[in-house]
Protein backbone atom coordinates (compact mmCIF):
# COMPACT_ATOMS: atom_id res chain seq x y z
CA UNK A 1 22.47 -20.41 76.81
CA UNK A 2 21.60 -23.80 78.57
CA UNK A 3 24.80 -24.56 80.55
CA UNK A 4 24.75 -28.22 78.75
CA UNK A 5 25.68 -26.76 75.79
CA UNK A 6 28.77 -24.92 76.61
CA UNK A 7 30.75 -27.51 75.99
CA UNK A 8 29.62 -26.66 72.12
CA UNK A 9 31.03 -23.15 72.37
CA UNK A 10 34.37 -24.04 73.96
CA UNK A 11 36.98 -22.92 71.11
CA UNK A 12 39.05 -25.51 69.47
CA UNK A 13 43.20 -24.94 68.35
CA UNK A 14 44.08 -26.15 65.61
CA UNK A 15 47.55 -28.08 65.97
CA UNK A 16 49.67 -27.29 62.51
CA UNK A 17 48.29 -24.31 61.62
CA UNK A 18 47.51 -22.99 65.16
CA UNK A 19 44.00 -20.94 63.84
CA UNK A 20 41.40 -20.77 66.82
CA UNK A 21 37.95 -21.77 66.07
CA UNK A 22 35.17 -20.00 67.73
CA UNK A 23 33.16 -22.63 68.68
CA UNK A 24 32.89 -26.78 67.58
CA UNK A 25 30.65 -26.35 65.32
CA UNK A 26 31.89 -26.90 61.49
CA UNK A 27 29.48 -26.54 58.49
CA UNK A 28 30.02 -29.73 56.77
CA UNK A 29 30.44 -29.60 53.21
CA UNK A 30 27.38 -30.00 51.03
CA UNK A 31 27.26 -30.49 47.12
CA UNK A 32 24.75 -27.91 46.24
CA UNK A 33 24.52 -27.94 42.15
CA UNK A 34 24.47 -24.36 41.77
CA UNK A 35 27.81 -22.94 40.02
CA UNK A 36 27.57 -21.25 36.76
CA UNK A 37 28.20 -23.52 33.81
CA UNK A 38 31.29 -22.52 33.31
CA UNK A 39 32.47 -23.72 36.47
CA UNK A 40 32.64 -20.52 38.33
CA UNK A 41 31.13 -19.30 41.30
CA UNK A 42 27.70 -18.70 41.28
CA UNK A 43 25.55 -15.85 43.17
CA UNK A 44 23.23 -18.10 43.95
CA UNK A 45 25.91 -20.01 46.37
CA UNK A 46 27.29 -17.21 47.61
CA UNK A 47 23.92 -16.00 49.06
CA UNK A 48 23.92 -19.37 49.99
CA UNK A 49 26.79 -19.89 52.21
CA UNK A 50 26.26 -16.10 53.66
CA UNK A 51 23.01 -17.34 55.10
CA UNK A 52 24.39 -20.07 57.07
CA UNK A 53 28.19 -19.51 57.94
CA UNK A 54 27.68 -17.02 60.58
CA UNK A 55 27.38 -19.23 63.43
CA UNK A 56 29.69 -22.32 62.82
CA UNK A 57 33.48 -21.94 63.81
CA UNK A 58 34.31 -23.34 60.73
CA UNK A 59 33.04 -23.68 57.15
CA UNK A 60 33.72 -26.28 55.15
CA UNK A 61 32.99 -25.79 51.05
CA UNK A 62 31.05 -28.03 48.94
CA UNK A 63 33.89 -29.82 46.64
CA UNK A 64 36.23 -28.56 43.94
CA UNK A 65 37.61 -30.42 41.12
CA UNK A 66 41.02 -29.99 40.91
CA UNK A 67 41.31 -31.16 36.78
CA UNK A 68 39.06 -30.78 33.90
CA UNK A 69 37.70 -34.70 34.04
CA UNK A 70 37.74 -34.78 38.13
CA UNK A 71 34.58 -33.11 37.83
CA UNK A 72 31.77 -35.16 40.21
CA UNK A 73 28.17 -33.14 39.51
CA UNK A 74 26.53 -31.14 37.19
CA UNK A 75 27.22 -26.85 38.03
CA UNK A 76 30.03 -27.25 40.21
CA UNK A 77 32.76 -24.99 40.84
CA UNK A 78 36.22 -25.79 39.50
CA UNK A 79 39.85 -24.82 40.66
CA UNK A 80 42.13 -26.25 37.95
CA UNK A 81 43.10 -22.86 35.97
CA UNK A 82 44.11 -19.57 37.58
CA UNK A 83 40.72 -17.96 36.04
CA UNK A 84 38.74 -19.49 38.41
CA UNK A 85 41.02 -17.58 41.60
CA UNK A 86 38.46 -14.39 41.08
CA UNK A 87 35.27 -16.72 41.99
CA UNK A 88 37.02 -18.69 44.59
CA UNK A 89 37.96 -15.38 46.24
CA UNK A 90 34.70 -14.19 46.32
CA UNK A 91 33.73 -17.41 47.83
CA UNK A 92 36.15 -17.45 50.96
CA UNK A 93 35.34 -13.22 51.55
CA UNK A 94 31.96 -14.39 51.77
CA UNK A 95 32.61 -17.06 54.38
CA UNK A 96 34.66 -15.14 56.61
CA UNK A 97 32.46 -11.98 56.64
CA UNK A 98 30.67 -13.89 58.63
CA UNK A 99 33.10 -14.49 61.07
CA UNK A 100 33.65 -18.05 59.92
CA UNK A 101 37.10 -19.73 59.04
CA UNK A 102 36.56 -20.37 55.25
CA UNK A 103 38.23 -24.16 53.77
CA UNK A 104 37.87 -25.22 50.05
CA UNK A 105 37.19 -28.95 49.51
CA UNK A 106 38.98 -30.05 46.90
CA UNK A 107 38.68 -33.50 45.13
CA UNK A 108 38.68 -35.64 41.50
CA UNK A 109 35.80 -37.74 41.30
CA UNK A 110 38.06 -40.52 39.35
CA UNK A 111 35.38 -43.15 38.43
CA UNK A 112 32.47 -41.46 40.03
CA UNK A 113 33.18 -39.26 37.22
CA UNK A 114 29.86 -38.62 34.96
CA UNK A 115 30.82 -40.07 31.70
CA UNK A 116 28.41 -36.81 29.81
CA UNK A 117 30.88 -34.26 31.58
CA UNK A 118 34.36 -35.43 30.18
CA UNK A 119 36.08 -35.31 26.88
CA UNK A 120 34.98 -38.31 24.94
CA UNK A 121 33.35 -39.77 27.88
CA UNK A 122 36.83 -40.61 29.17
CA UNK A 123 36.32 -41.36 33.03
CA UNK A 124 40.06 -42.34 34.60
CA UNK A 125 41.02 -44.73 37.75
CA UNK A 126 43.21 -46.29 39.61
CA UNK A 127 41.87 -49.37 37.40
CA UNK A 128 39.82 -50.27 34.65
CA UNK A 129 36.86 -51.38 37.64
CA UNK A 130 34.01 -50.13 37.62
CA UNK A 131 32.05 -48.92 40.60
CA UNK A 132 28.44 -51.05 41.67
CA UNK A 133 26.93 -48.19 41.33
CA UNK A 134 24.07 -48.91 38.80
CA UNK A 135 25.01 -47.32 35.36
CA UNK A 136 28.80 -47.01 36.01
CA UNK A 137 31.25 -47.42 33.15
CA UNK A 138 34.56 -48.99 33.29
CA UNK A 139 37.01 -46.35 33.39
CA UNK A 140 40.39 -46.13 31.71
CA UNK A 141 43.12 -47.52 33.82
CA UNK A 142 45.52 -44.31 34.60
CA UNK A 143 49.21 -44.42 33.63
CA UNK A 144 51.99 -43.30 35.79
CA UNK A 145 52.47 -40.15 34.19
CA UNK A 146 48.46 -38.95 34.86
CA UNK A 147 49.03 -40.26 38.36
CA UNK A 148 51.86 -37.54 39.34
CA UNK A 149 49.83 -35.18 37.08
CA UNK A 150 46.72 -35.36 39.57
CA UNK A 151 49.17 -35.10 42.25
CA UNK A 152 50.09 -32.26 41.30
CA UNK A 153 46.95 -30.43 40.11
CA UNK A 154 46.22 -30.91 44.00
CA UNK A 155 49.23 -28.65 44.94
CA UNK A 156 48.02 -25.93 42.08
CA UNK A 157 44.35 -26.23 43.13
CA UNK A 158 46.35 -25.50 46.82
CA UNK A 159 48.25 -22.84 45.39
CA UNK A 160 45.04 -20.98 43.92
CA UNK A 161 43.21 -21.58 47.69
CA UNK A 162 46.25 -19.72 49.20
CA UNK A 163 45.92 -16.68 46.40
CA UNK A 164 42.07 -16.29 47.40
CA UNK A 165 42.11 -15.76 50.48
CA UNK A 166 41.07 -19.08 51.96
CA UNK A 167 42.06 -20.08 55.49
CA UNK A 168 42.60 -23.45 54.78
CA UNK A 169 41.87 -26.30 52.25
CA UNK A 170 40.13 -29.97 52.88
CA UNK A 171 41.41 -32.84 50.81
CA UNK A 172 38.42 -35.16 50.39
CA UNK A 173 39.74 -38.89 50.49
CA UNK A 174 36.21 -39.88 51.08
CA UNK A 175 32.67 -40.87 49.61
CA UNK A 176 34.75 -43.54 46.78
CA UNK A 177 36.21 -40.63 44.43
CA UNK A 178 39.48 -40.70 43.53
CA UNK A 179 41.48 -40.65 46.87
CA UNK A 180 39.64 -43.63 48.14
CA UNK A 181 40.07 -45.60 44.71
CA UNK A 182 43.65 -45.70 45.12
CA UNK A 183 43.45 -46.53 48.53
CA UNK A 184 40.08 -48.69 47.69
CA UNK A 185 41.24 -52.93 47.18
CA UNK A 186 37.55 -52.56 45.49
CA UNK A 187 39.05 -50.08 43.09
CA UNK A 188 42.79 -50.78 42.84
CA UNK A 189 44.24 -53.92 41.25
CA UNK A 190 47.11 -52.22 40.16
CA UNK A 191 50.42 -53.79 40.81
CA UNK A 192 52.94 -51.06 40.94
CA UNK A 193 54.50 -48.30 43.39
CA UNK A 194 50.45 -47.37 43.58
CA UNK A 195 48.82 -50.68 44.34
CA UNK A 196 49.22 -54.17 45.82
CA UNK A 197 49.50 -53.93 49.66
CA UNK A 198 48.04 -51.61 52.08
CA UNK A 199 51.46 -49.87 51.92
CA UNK A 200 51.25 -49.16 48.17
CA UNK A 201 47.24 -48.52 48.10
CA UNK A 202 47.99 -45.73 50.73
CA UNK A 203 51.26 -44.26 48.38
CA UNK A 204 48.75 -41.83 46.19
CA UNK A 205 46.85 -40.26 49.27
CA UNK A 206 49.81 -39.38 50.72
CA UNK A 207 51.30 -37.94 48.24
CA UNK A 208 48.61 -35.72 47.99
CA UNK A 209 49.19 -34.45 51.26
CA UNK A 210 52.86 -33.90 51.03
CA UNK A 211 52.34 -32.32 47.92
CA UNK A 212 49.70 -30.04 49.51
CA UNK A 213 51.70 -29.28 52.55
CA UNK A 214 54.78 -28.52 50.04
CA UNK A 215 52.93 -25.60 48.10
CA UNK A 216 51.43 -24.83 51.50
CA UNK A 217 55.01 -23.84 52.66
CA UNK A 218 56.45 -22.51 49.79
CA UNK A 219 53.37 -20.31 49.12
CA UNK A 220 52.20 -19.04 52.55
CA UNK A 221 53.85 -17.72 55.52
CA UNK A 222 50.39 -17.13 57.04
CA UNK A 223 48.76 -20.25 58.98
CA UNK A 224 46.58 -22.33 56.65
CA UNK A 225 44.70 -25.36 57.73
CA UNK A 226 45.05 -28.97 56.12
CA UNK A 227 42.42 -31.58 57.25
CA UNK A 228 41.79 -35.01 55.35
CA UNK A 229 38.11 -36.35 54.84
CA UNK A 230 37.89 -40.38 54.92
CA UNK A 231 35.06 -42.57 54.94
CA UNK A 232 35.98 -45.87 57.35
CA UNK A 233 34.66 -48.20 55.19
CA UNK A 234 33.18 -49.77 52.29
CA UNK A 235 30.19 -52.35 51.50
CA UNK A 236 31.57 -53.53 48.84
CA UNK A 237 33.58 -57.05 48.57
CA UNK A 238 36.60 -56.59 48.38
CA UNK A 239 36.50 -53.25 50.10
CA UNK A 240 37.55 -50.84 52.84
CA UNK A 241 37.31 -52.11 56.65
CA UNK A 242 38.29 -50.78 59.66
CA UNK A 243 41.63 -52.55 59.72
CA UNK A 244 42.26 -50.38 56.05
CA UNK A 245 40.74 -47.54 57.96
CA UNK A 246 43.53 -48.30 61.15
CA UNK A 247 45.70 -48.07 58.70
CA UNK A 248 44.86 -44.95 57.06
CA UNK A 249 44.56 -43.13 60.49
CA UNK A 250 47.44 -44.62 61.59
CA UNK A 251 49.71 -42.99 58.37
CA UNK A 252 47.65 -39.57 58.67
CA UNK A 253 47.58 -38.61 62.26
CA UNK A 254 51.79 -38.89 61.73
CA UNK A 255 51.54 -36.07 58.67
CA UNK A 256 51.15 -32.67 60.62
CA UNK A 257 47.57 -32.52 59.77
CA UNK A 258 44.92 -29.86 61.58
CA UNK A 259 41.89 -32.10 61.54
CA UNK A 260 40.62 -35.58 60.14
CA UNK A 261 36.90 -35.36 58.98
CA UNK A 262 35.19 -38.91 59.23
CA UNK A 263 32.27 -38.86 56.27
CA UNK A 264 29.36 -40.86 58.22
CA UNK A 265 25.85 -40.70 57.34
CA UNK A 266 24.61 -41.58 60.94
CA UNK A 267 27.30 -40.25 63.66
CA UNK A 268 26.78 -43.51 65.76
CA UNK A 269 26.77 -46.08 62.74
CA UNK A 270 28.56 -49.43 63.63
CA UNK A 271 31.61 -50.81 61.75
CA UNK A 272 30.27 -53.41 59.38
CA UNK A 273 32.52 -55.66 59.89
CA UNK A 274 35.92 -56.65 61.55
CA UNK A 275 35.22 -55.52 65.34
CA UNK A 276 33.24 -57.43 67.48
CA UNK A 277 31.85 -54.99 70.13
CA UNK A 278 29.02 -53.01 69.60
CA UNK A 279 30.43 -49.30 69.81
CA UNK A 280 30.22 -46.83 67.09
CA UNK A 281 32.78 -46.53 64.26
CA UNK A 282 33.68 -42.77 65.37
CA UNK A 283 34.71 -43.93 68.71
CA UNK A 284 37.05 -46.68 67.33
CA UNK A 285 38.64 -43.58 65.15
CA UNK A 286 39.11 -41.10 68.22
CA UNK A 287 40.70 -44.56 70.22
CA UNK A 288 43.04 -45.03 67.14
CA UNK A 289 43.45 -41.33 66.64
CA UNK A 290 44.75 -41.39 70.52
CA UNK A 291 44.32 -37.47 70.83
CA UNK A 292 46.93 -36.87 68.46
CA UNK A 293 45.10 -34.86 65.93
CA UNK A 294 41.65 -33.45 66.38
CA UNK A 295 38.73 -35.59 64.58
CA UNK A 296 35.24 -33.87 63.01
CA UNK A 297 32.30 -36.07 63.75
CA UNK A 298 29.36 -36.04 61.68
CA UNK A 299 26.07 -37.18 60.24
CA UNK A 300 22.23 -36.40 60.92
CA UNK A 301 22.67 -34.44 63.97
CA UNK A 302 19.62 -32.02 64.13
CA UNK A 303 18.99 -31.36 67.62
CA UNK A 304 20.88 -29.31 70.11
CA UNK A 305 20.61 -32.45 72.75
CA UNK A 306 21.92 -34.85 69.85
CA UNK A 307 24.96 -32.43 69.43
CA UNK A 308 25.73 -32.21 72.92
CA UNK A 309 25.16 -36.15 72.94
CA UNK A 310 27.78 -36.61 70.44
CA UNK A 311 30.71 -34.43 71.96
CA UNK A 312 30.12 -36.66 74.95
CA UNK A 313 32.45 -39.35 73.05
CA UNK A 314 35.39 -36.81 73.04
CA UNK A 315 35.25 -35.84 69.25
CA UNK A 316 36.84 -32.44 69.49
CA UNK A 317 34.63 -30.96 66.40
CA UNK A 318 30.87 -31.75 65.07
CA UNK A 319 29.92 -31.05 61.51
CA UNK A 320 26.21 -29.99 60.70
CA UNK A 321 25.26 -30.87 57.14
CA UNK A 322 21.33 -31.45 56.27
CA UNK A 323 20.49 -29.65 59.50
CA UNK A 324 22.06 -26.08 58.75
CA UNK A 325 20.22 -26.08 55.41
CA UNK A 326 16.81 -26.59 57.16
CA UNK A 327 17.84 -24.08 60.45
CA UNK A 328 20.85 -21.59 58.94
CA UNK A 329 20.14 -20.47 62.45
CA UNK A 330 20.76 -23.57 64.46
CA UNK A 331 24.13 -22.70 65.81
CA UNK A 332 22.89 -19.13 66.97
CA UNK A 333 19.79 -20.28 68.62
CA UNK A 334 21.60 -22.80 70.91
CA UNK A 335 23.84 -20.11 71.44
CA UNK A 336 20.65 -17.47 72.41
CA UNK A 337 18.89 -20.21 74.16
CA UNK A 338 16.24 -20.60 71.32
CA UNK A 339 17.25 -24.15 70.77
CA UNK A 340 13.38 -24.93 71.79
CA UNK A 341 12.67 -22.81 67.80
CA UNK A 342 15.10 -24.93 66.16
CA UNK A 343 13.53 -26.15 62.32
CA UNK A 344 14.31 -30.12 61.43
CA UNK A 345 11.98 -30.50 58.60
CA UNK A 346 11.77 -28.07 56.11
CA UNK A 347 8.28 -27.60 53.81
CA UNK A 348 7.50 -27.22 50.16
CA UNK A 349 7.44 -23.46 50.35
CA UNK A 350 11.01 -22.87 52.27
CA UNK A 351 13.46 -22.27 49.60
CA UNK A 352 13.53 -18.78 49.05
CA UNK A 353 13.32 -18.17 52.98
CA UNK A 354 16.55 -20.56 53.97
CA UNK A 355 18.46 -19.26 50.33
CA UNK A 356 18.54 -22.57 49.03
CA UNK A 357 20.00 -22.48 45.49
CA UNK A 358 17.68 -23.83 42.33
CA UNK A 359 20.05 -27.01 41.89
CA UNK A 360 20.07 -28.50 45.88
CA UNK A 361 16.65 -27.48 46.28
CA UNK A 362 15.30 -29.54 43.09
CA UNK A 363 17.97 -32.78 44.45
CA UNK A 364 16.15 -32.05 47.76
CA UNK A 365 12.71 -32.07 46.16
CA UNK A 366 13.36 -35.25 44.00
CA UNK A 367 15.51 -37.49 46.42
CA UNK A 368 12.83 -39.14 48.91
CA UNK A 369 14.27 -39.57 52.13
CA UNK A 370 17.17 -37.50 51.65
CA UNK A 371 15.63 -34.25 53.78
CA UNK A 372 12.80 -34.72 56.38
CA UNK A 373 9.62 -32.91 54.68
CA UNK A 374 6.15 -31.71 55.81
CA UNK A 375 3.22 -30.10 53.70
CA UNK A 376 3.39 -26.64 53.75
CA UNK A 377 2.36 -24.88 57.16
């Protein structure tokens, strides 16, 4: 290995649960559209994830919805009923036979939720707002009552992690599905214990956690990791800045957490708005962070060089999305020295080679932009 990679392979502790990763490298988790259609896990993903878990320290699922209407895409994998535990089993063997620490993301999509995939086309939120996504319908304000009902489903989704086999679960606050709508001032109006100030707007994601680190004790005596995705901010008006994001941070590094996972599409994207110098927005999280818990970093890293450029800043751990579906391999070749044969733009003719499942690889065929593509070789 090139000595100015090292750094890459140092392991990483985990603070609350104490589990050692191998190395800093975390597959990030990737919606891949390829359950069966009755929401259980598919071969295709497990051949999937068996490909390209072997190198990273840590593996990080695509997301699970943790109700009936939480559900976010078309075939994916659910974790609200105790007859999903066989699947989800299958899924975290297959992840650490690799020698890979196996987490389940777990989410509800809240107004992100396709109106086609719920009873009656009854999408739920915070509030009756709808997102600016083109094509969004207003969803139906949630009582009290559903609110500690999702809270709950959380801690059962948790429970049925545990009873798999999983090494750890990943609440995803992130990407404007239900987490960030309560915390959202885009998506909240309400003006009760869950909304109103910062205070109340933060009440619901932290109740997730403490409900997820209740069944966590009460249902484990074996460590299990708990990390939090967030995404720092928001475009729309009002929305999510970096003070909200201060905020956040400042409430979750306090909770026993083992990791917070920043969602970023470009690792060295500026804040929007609300700071005035020009450094990147992960930097102002690991300042705010202050060490306290460790932070993932992530977002179109491809190259060994741009990896080893990124841990530069201090981030303790750097997820690979895109890139370990076009190089399953990348993490070993750096490793071997080969990073000079690492893939960054994948062809026409690659999916049965890199075990791409039918449902990413026709999103990665139909999204331009999305993956970097070449004619066939």
């Amino acid at each position: 290995m090139n000595p100015k990679y090292s750094k890459m392979f140092e392991q990483v502790s985990l603070p609350s649960s104490g589990i050692t990763l191998k190395n800093r490298i975390v597959l990030a988790p990737m919606t891949h559209m390829s359950s069966n259609s009755d929401g259980t896990v598919s071969d295709a993903e497990l051949a999937y994830y068996a490909r390209r878990t072997g190198g990273a320290g840590m593996s990080v699922t695509a997301v699970t919805h943790v109700t009936p209407n939480g559900i976010g895409f078309p075939a994916q994998f659910g974790s609200y009923d105790d007859s999903f535990v066989p699947g989800l089993k299958r899924l975290a063997e297959t992840i650490k036979q690799q020698g890979s620490v196996a987490v389940l993301q777990m989410f509800h999509a809240g107004r992100l939720t396709p109106e086609q995939a719920v009873p009656a086309g009854q999408v739920v939120a915070p509030s009756a707002v709808a997102s600016e996504r083109p094509g969004s319908p207003e969803p139906r304000e949630m009582t009290d009552e559903e609110i500690t009902s999702v809270i709950r489903d959380f801690g059962e989704a948790t429970r049925r992690a545990i009873e798999a086999g999983f090494d750890g679960i990943e609440i995803h606050g992130a990407n404007g599905y239900l987490i960030q709508q309560f915390f959202s001032p885009h998506s909240n109006r309400r003006e009760d214990r869950w909304g109103g100030s910062v205070e109340k707007r933060l009440a619901f994601p932290l109740a997730v956690v403490d409900e997820v680190q209740r069944v966590v004790a009460e249902h484990t005596k074996l460590p299990f990791i708990v990390g939090y995705r967030f995404s720092p901010e928001e475009p729309e008006t009002p929305g999510l800045t970096m003070e909200d994001t201060y905020a956040l941070v400042d409430a979750l590094k306090d909770k026993n957490l083992d990791y917070l996972h920043v969602s970023l599409n470009e690792f060295w994207s500026k804040p929007r708005r609300g700071e005035e110098d020009t450094r990147a927005r992960i930097e102002f999280i690991l300042d705010r962070v202050g060490g306290k818990v460790p932070v993932i970093g992530v977002g179109s890293i491809h190259t060994a060089d741009e990896a080893a450029e990124a841990l530069e800043t201090g981030v303790p751990l750097l997820a690979i999305g895109r890139e370990l579906i076009i190089e399953p391999d990348w993490v070993e070749k750096i490793e071997s020295g080969r990073e000079e044969d690492i893939e960054t733009i994948l062809t026409k003719s690659d999916q049965e080679r890199l075990v791409i499942p039918d449902g990413l690889w026709n999103a990665i065929i139909h999204t331009p932009g999305w993956f970097p593509m070449a004619e066939d070789k």
